[in-house]
Structures are given as C-alpha cells and as structure tokens.
C-alpha atoms as a PDB file:
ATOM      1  CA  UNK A   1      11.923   8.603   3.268  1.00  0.00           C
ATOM      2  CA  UNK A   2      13.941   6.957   5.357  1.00  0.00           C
ATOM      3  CA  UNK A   3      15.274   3.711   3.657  1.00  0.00           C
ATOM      4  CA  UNK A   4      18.290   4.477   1.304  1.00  0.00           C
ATOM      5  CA  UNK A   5      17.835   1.610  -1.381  1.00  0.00           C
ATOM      6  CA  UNK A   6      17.851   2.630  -4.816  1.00  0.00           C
ATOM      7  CA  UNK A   7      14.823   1.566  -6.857  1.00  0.00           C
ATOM      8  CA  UNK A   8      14.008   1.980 -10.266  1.00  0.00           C
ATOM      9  CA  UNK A   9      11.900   5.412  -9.866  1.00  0.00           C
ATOM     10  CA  UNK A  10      13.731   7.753  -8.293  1.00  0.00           C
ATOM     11  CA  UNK A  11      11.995  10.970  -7.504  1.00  0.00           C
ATOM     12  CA  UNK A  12      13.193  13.594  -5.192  1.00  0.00           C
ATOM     13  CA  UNK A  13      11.107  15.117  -2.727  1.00  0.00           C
ATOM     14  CA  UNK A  14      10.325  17.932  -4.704  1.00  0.00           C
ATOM     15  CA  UNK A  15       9.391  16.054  -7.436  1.00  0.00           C
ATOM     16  CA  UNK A  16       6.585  13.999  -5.092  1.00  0.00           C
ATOM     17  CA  UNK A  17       5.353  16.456  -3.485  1.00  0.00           C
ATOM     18  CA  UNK A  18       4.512  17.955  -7.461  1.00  0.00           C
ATOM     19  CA  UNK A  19       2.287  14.507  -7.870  1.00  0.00           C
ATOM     20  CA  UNK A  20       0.887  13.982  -4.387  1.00  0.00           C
ATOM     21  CA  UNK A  21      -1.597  15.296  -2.264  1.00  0.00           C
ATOM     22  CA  UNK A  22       0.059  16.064   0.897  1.00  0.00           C
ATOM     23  CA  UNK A  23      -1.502  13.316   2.757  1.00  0.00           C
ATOM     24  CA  UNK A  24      -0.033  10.794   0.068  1.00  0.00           C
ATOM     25  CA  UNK A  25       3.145  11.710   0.517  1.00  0.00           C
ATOM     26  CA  UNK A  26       2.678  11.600   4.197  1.00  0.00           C
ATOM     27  CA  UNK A  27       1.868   8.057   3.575  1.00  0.00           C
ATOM     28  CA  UNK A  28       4.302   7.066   0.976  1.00  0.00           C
ATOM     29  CA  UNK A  29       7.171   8.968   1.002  1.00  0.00           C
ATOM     30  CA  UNK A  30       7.537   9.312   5.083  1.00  0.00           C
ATOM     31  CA  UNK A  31       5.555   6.453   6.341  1.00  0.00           C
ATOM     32  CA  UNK A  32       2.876   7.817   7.439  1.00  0.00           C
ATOM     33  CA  UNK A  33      -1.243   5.699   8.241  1.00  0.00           C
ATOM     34  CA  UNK A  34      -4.195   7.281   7.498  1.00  0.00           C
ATOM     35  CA  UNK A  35      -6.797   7.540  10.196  1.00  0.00           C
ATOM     36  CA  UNK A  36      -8.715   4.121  10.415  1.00  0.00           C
ATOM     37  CA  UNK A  37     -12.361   3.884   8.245  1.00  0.00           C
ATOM     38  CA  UNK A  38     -11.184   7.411   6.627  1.00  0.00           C
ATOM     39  CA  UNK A  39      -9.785   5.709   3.137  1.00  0.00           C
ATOM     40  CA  UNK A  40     -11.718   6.036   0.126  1.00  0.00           C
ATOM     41  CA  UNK A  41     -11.276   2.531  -0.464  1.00  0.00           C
ATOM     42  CA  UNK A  42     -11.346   0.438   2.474  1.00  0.00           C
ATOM     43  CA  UNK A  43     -14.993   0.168   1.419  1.00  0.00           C
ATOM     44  CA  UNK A  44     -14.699  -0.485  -2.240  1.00  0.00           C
ATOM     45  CA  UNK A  45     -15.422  -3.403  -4.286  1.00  0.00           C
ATOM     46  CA  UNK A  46     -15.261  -2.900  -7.736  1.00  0.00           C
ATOM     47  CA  UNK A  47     -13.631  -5.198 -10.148  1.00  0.00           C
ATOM     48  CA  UNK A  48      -9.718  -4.012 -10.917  1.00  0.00           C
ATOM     49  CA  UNK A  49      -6.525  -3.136  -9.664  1.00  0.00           C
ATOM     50  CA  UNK A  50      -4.949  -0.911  -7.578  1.00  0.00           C
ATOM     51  CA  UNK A  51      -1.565   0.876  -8.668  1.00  0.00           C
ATOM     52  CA  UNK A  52       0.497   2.486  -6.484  1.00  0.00           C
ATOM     53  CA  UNK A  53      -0.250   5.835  -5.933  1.00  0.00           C
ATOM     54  CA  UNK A  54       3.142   6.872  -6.514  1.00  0.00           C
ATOM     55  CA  UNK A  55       4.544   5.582  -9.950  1.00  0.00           C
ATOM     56  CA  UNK A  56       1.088   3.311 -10.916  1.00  0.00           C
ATOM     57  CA  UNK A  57       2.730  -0.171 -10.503  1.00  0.00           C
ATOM     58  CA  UNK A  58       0.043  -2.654 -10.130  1.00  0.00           C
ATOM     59  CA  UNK A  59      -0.129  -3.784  -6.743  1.00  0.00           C
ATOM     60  CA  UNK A  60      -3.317  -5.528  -5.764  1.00  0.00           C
ATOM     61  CA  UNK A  61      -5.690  -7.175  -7.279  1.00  0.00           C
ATOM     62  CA  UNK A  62      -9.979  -6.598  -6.248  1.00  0.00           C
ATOM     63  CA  UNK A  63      -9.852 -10.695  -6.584  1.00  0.00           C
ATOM     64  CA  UNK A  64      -7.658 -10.408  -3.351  1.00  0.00           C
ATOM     65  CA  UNK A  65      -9.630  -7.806  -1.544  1.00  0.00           C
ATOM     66  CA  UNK A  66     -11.768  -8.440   1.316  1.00  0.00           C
ATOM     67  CA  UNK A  67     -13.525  -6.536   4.494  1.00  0.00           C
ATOM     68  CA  UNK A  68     -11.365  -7.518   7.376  1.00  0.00           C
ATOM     69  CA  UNK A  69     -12.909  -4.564   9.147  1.00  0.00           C
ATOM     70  CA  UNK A  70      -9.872  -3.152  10.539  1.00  0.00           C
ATOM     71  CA  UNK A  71     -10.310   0.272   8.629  1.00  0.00           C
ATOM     72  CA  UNK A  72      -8.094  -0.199   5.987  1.00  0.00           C
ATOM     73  CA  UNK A  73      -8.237  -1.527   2.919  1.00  0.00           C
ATOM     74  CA  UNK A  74      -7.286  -5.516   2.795  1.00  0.00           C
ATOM     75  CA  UNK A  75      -5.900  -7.763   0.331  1.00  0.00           C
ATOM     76  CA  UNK A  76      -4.813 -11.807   1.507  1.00  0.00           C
ATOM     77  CA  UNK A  77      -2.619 -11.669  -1.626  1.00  0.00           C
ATOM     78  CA  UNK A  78      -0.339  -8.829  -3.933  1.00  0.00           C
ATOM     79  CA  UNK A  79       0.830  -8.891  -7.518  1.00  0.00           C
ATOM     80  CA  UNK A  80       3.831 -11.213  -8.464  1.00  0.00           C
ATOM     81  CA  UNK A  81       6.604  -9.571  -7.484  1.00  0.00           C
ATOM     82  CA  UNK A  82       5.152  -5.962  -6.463  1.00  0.00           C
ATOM     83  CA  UNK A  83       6.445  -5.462  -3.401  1.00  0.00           C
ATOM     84  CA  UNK A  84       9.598  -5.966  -1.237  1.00  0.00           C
ATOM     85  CA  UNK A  85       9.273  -6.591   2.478  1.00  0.00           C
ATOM     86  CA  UNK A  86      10.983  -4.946   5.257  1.00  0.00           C
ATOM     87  CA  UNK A  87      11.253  -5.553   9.061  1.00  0.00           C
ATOM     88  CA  UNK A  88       9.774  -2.363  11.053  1.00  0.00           C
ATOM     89  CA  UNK A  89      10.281  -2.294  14.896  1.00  0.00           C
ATOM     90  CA  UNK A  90       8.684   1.577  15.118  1.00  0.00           C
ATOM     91  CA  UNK A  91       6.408   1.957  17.930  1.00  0.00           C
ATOM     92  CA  UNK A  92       7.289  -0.471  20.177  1.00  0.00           C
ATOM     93  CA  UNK A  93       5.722  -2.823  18.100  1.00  0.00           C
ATOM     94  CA  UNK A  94       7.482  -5.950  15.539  1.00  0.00           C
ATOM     95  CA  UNK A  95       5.854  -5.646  12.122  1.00  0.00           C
ATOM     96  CA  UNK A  96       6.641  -6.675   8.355  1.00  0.00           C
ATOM     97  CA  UNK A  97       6.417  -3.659   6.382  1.00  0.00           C
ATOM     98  CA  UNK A  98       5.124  -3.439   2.896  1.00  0.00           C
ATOM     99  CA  UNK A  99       6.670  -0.943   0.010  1.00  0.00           C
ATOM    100  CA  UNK A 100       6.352  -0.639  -3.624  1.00  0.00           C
ATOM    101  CA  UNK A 101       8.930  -2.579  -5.624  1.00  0.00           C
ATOM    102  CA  UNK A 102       9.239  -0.168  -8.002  1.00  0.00           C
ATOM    103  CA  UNK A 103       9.578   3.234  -5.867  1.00  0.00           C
ATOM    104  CA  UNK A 104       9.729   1.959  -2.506  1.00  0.00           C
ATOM    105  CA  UNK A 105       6.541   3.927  -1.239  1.00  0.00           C
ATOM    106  CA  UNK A 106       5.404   2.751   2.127  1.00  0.00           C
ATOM    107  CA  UNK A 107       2.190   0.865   1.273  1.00  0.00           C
ATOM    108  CA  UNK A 108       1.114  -0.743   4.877  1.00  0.00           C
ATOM    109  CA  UNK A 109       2.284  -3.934   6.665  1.00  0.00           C
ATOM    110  CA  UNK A 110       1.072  -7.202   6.052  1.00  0.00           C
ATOM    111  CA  UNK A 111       0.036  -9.706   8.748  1.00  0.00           C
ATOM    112  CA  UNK A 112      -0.477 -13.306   9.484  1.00  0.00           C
ATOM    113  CA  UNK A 113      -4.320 -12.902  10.449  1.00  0.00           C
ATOM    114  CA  UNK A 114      -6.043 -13.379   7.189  1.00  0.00           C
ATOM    115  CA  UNK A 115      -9.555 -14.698   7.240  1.00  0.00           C
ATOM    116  CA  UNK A 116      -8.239 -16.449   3.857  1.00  0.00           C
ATOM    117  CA  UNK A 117      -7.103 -19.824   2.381  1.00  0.00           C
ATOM    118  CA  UNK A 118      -3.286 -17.603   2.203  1.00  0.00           C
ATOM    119  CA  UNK A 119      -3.296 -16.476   6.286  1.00  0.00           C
ATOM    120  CA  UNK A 120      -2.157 -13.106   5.505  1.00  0.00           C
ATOM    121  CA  UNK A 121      -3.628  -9.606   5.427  1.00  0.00           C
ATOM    122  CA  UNK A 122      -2.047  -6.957   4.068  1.00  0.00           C
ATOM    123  CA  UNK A 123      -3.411  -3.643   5.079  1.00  0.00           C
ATOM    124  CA  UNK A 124      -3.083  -0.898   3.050  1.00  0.00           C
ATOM    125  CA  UNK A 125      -3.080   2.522   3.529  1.00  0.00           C
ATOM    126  CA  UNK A 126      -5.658   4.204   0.553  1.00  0.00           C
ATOM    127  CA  UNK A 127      -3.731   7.105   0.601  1.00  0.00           C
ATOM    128  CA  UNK A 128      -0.731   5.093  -0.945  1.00  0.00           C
ATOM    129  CA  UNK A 129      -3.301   3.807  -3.782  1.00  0.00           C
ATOM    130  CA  UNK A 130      -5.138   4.561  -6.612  1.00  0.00           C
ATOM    131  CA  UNK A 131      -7.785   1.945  -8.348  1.00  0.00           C
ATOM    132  CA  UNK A 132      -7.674   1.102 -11.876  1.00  0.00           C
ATOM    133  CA  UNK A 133     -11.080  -0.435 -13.322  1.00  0.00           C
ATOM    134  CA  UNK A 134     -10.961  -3.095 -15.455  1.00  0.00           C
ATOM    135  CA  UNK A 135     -12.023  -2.546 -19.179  1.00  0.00           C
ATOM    136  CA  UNK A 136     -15.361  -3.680 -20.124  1.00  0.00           C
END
C-alpha cells in the first residue's frame, strides 16, 4: 500500500495476506477494482452492515445501499466517521478516493452522481467488504 499514514491497525503485508484472499488484498491493500457485476454483493439487499473486509469496522449501512447499476456495490451515505478521503489522480482521471478509517484499506471512490436526496455514490469494491446481518 502505497499511502504511509499510520492508522490504528497496523498489519504488515505478511500478516494480510494470512487474512485475505488474494483478490482482497489486491483490492485493499494495493488498490486494486474488481471486475464490474463480478462482486458478491453489488446485488445484495439484505438488512445489515458491511465491515470492512480488512479489520471489520462498520462501514456501510443496507439503509444506504441502492442499485446504481454501475457494477459495484453502492451506498449514497457511510458510517459516522468510517472513512477518510483522499484525492487520487491515477489513470488520467481526478477522483476522491475512499479508505477505511481504521486500517486505511482502499474501499472505492465516492462520486457526486447519486440518484439520492445526499448526491453522492460511493462505489465499493465487494472484495474490500464483508456483510454483517442484523440480529433478529
């Protein structure tokens, strides 16, 4: 991972690789995307949360989710606090990047499209996920 700031879960590489699947840490650790429509949850609607896949801070909540059929999952809102934001001009393109607050995993970027009452969509790679149900 590219981005030197220290956050409260440290791992080293070693370490992730030992608790994700390689295409997770493709994802989180080296900021990697997923092929589009190939996440297990860009088409998934049950009632929860998703925690990072990385150190299972909450994240998202299903309240937030909606189909903006781009082939990733979508959410027009995140957790209080969840994520930091960080400006990435990688290929060729000016984009607001989204990472974990709590282990700086590369999540997705977020954009200013949103079908929603907030105007954003943040699109999120599934890879860098993992959905928590609520209790019944």
């Amino acid at each position: 991972m590219k981005n030197n700031k220290t956050y409260p879960i440290q791992k080293s590489d070693l370490e992730w690789r030992k608790i994700l699947n390689e295409e997770s840490f493709r994802v989180l650790r080296e900021k990697g995307t997923e092929s589009p429509f190939s996440g297990k949850y860009n088409e998934h609607y049950e009632t929860g949360t998703y925690n990072c896949k990385g150190c299972n801070t909450p994240l998202y909540s299903s309240k937030n989710k909606f189909d903006s059929n781009c082939g990733w999952p979508s959410y027009d809102a995140s957790l209080p606090g969840a994520l930091e934001y960080s400006q990435d001009h990688s290929h060729g393109m000016a984009r607001t990047e989204i990472l974990c607050s709590s282990c700086g995993g590369h999540q997705g970027h977020v954009f200013n499209d949103g079908p929603t009452h907030t105007g954003e969509r943040y699109c999120v790679n599934a890879a860098s996920i993992q959905f928590n149900p609520d209790e019944k």
